[in-house]
N, C-alpha and C. Protein backbone atom coordinates (compact mmCIF):
# COMPACT_ATOMS: atom_id res chain seq x y z
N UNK A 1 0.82 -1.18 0.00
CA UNK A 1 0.00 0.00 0.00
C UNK A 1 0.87 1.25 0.00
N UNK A 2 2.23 1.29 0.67
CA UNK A 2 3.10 2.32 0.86
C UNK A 2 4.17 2.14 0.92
N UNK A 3 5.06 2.48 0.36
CA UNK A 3 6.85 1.99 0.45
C UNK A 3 7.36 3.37 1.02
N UNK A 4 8.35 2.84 2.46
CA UNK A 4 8.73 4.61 3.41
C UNK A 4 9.80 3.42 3.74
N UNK A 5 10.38 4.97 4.40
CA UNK A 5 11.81 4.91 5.38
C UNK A 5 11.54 5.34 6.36
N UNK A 6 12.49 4.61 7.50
CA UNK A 6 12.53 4.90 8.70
C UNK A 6 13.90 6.22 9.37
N UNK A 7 14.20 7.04 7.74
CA UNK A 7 14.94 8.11 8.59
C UNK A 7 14.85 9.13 7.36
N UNK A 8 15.36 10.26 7.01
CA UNK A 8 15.25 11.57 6.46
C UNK A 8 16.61 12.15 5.56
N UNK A 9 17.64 10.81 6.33
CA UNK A 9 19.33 11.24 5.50
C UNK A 9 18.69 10.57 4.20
N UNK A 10 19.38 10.97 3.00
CA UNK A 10 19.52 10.89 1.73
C UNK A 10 20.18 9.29 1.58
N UNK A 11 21.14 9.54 2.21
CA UNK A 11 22.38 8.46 1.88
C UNK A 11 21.39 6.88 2.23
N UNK A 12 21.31 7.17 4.17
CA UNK A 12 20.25 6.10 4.59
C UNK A 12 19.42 5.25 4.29
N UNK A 13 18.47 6.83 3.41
CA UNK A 13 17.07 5.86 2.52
C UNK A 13 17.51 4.90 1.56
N UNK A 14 18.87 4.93 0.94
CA UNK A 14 19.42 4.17 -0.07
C UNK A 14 19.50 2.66 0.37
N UNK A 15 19.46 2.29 1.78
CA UNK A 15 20.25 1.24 2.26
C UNK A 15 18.73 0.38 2.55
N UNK A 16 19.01 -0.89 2.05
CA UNK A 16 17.85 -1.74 2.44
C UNK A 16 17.48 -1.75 3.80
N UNK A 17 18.13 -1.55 4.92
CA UNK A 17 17.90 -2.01 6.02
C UNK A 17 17.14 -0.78 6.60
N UNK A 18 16.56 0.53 5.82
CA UNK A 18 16.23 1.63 6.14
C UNK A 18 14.83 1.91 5.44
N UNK A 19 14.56 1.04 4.42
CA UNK A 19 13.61 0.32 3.57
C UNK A 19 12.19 -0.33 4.27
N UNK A 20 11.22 -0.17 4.06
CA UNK A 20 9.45 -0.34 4.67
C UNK A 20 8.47 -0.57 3.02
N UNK A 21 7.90 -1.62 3.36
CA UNK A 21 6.44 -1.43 2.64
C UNK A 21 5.64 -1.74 4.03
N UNK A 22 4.27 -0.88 3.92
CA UNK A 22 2.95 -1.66 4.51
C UNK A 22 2.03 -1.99 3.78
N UNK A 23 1.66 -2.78 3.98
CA UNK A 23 1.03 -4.28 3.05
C UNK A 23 -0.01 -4.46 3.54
N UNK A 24 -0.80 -4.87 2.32
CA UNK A 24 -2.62 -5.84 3.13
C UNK A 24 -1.93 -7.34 2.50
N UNK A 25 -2.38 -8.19 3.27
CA UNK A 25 -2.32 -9.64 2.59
C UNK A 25 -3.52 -10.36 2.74
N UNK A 26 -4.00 -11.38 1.95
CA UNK A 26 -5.14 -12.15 1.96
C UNK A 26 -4.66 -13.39 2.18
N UNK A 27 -4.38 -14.70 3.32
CA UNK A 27 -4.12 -15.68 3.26
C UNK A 27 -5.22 -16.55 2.45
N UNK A 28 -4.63 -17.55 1.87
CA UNK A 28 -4.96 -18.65 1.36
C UNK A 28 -6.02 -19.53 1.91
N UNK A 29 -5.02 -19.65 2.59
CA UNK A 29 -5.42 -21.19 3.43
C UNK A 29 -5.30 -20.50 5.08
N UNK A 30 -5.23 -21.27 5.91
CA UNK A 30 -5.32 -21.18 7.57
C UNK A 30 -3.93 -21.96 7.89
N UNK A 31 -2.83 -22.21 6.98
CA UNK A 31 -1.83 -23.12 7.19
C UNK A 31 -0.95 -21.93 8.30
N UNK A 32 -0.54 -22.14 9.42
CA UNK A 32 0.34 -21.37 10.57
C UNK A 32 1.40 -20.93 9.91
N UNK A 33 1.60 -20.02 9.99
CA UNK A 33 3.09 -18.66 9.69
C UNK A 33 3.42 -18.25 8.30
N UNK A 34 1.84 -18.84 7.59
CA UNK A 34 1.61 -18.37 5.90
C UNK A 34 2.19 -17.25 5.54
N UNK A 35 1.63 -16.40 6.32
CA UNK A 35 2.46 -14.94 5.82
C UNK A 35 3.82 -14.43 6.36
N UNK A 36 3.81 -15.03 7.61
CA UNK A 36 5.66 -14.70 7.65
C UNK A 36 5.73 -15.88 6.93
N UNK A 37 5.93 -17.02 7.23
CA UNK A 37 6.74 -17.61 5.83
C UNK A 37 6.94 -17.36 4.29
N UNK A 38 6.38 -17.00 3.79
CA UNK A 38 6.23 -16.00 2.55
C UNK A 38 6.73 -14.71 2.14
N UNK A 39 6.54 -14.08 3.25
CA UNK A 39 7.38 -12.69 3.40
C UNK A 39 8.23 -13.00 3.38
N UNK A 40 9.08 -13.82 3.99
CA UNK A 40 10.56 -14.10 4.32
C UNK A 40 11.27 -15.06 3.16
N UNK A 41 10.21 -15.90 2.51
CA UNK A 41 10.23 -15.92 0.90
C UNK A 41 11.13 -15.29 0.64
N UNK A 42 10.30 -14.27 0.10
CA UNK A 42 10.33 -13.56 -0.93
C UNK A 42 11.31 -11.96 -0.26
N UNK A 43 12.45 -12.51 0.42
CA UNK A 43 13.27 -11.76 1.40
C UNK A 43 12.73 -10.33 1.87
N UNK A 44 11.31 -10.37 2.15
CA UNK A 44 10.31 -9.72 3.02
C UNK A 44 9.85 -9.75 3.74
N UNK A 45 10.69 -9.83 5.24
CA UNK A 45 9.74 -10.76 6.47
C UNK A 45 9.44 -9.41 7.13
N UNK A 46 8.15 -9.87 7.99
CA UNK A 46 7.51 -8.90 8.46
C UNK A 46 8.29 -8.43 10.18
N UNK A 47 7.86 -6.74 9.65
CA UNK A 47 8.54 -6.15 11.14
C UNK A 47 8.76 -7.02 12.50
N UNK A 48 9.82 -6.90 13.03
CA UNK A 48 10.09 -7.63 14.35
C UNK A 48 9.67 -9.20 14.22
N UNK A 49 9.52 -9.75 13.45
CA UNK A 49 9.20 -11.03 13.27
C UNK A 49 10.45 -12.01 13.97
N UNK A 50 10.26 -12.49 15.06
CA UNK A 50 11.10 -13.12 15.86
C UNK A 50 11.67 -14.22 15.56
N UNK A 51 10.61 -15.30 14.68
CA UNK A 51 11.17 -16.87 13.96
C UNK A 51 11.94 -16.20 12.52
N UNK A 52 11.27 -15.18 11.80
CA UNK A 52 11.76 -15.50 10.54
C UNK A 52 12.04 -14.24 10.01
N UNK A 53 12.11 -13.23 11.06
CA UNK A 53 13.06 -11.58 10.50
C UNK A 53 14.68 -11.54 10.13
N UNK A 54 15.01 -13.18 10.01
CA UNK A 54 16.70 -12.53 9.25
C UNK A 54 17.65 -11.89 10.57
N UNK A 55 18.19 -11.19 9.65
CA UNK A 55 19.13 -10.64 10.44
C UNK A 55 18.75 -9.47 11.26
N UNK A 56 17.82 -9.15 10.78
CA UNK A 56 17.26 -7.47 11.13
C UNK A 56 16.59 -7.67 12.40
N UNK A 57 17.02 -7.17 13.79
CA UNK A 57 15.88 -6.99 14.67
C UNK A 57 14.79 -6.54 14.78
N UNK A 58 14.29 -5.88 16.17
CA UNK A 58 12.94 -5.00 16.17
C UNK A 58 13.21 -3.75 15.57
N UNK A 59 12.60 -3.35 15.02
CA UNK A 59 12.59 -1.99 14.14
C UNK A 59 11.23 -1.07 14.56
N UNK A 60 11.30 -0.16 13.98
CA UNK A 60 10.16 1.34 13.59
C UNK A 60 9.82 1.16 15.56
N UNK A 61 10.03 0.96 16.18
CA UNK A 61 9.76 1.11 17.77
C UNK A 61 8.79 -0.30 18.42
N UNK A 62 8.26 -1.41 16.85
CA UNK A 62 7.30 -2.16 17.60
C UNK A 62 8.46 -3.53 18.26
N UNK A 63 7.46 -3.40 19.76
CA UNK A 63 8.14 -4.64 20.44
C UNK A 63 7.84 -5.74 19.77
N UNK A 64 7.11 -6.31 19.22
CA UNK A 64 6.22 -6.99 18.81
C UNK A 64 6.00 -7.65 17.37
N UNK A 65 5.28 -8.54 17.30
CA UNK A 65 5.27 -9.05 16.16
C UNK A 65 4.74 -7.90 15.04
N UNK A 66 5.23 -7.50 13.99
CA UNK A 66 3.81 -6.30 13.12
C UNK A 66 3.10 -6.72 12.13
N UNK A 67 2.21 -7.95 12.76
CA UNK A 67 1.09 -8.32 11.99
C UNK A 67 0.04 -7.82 12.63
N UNK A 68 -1.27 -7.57 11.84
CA UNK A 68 -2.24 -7.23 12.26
C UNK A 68 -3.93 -8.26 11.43
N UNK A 69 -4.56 -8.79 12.26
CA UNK A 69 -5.49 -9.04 11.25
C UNK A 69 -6.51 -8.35 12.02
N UNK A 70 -6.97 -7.27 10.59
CA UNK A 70 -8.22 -6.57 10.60
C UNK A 70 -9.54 -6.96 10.35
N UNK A 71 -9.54 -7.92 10.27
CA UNK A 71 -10.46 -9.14 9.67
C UNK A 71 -10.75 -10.52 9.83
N UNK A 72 -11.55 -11.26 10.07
CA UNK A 72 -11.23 -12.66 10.19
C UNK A 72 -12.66 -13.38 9.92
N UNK A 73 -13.11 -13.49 8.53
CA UNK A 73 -14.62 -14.84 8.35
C UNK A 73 -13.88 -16.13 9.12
N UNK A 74 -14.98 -16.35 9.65
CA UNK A 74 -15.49 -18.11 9.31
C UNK A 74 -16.34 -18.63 9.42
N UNK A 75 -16.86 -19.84 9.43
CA UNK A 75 -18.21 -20.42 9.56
C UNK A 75 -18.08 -20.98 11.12
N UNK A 76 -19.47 -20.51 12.05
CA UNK A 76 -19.84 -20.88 13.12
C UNK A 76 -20.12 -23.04 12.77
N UNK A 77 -20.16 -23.47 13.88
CA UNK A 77 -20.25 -25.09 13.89
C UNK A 77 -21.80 -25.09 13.07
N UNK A 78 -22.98 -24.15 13.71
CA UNK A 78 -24.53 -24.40 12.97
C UNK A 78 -24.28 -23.96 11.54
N UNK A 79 -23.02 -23.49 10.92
CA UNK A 79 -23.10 -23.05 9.41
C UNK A 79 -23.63 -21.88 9.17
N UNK A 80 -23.73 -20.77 10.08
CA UNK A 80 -23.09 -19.52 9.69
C UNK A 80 -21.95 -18.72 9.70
N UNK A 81 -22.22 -17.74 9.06
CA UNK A 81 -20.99 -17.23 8.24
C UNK A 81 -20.54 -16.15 9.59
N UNK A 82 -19.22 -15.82 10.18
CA UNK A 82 -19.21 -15.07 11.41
C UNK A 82 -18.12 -14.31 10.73
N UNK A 83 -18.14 -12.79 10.88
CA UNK A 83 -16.80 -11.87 10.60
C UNK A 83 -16.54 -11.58 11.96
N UNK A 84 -15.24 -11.41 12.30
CA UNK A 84 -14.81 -10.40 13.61
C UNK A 84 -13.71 -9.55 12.94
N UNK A 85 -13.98 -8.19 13.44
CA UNK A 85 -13.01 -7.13 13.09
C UNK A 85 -12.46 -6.77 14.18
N UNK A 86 -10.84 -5.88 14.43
CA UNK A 86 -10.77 -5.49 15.32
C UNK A 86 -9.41 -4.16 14.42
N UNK A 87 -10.18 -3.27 15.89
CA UNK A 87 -9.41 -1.60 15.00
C UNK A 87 -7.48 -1.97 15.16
N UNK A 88 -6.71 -1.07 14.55
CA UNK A 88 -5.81 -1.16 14.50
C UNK A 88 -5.33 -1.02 15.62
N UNK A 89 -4.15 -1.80 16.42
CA UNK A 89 -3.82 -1.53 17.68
C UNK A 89 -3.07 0.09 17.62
N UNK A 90 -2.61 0.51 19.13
CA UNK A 90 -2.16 1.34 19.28
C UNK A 90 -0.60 1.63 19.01
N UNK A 91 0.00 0.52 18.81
CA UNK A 91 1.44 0.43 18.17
C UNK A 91 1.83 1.13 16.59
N UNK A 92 1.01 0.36 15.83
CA UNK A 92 0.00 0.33 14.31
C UNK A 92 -0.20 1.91 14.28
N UNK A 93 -0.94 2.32 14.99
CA UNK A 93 -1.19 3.62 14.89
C UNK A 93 0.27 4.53 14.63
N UNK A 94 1.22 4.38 15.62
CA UNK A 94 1.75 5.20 15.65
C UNK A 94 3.25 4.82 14.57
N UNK A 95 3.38 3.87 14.03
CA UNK A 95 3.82 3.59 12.96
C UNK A 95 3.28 4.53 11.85
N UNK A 96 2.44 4.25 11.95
CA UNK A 96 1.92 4.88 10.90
C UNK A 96 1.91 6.28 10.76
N UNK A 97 1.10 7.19 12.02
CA UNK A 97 1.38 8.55 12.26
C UNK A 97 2.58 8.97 11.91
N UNK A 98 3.55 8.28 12.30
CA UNK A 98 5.66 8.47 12.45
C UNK A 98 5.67 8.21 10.60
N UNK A 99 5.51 7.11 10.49
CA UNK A 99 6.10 6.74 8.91
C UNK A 99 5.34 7.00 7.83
N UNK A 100 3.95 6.85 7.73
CA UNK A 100 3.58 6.61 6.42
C UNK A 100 2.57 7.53 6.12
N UNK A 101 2.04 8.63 7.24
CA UNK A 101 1.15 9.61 7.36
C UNK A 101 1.71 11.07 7.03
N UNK A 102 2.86 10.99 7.73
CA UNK A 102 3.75 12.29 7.28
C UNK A 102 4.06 12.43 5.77
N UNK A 103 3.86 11.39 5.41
CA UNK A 103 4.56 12.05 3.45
C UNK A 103 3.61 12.74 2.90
């Protein structure tokens, strides 16, 4: 959705490790660590990702894993259809305010 940096030097933004996209993803399937495994694929693992971030530690200030699901169908056991949403945490927020709101 947005490709940013986490600093303002010229030289910096050049360097991968100074480098951000934020992303929507749609999993597939329900198979466990689909999207970090994939990210990390495709040598894109997601912020602070503890099993499969590489070399790179915690970054942009989150302690934390920086996945978010804003969304989640499934079917209840009687065979209805159930969504749960939940707003962006307060971490999320300020990522965003800091990085990807300011441009």
């Amino acid at each position: 959705m947005k490709k940013f940096t986490d600093t303002e030097d010229e030289i910096k933004k050049k360097d991968v490790s100074h480098q951000y996209t934020y992303v929507e993803v749609y999993p597939k399937t329900g198979r466990t660590h689909q999207i970090r495994v994939h990210m990390r694929y495709i040598n894109h693992p997601v912020v602070s990702d503890p099993l499969y971030r590489g070399e790179k530690d915690l970054a942009l200030g989150m302690k934390r894993l920086a996945l978010h699901a804003c969304s989640v169908t499934f079917y209840l056991p009687g065979g209805e259809l159930k969504t749960v949403e939940s707003p962006l945490p307060a971490d999320f927020k300020k990522v965003v305010k800091t990085y990807i709101d300011k441009k």
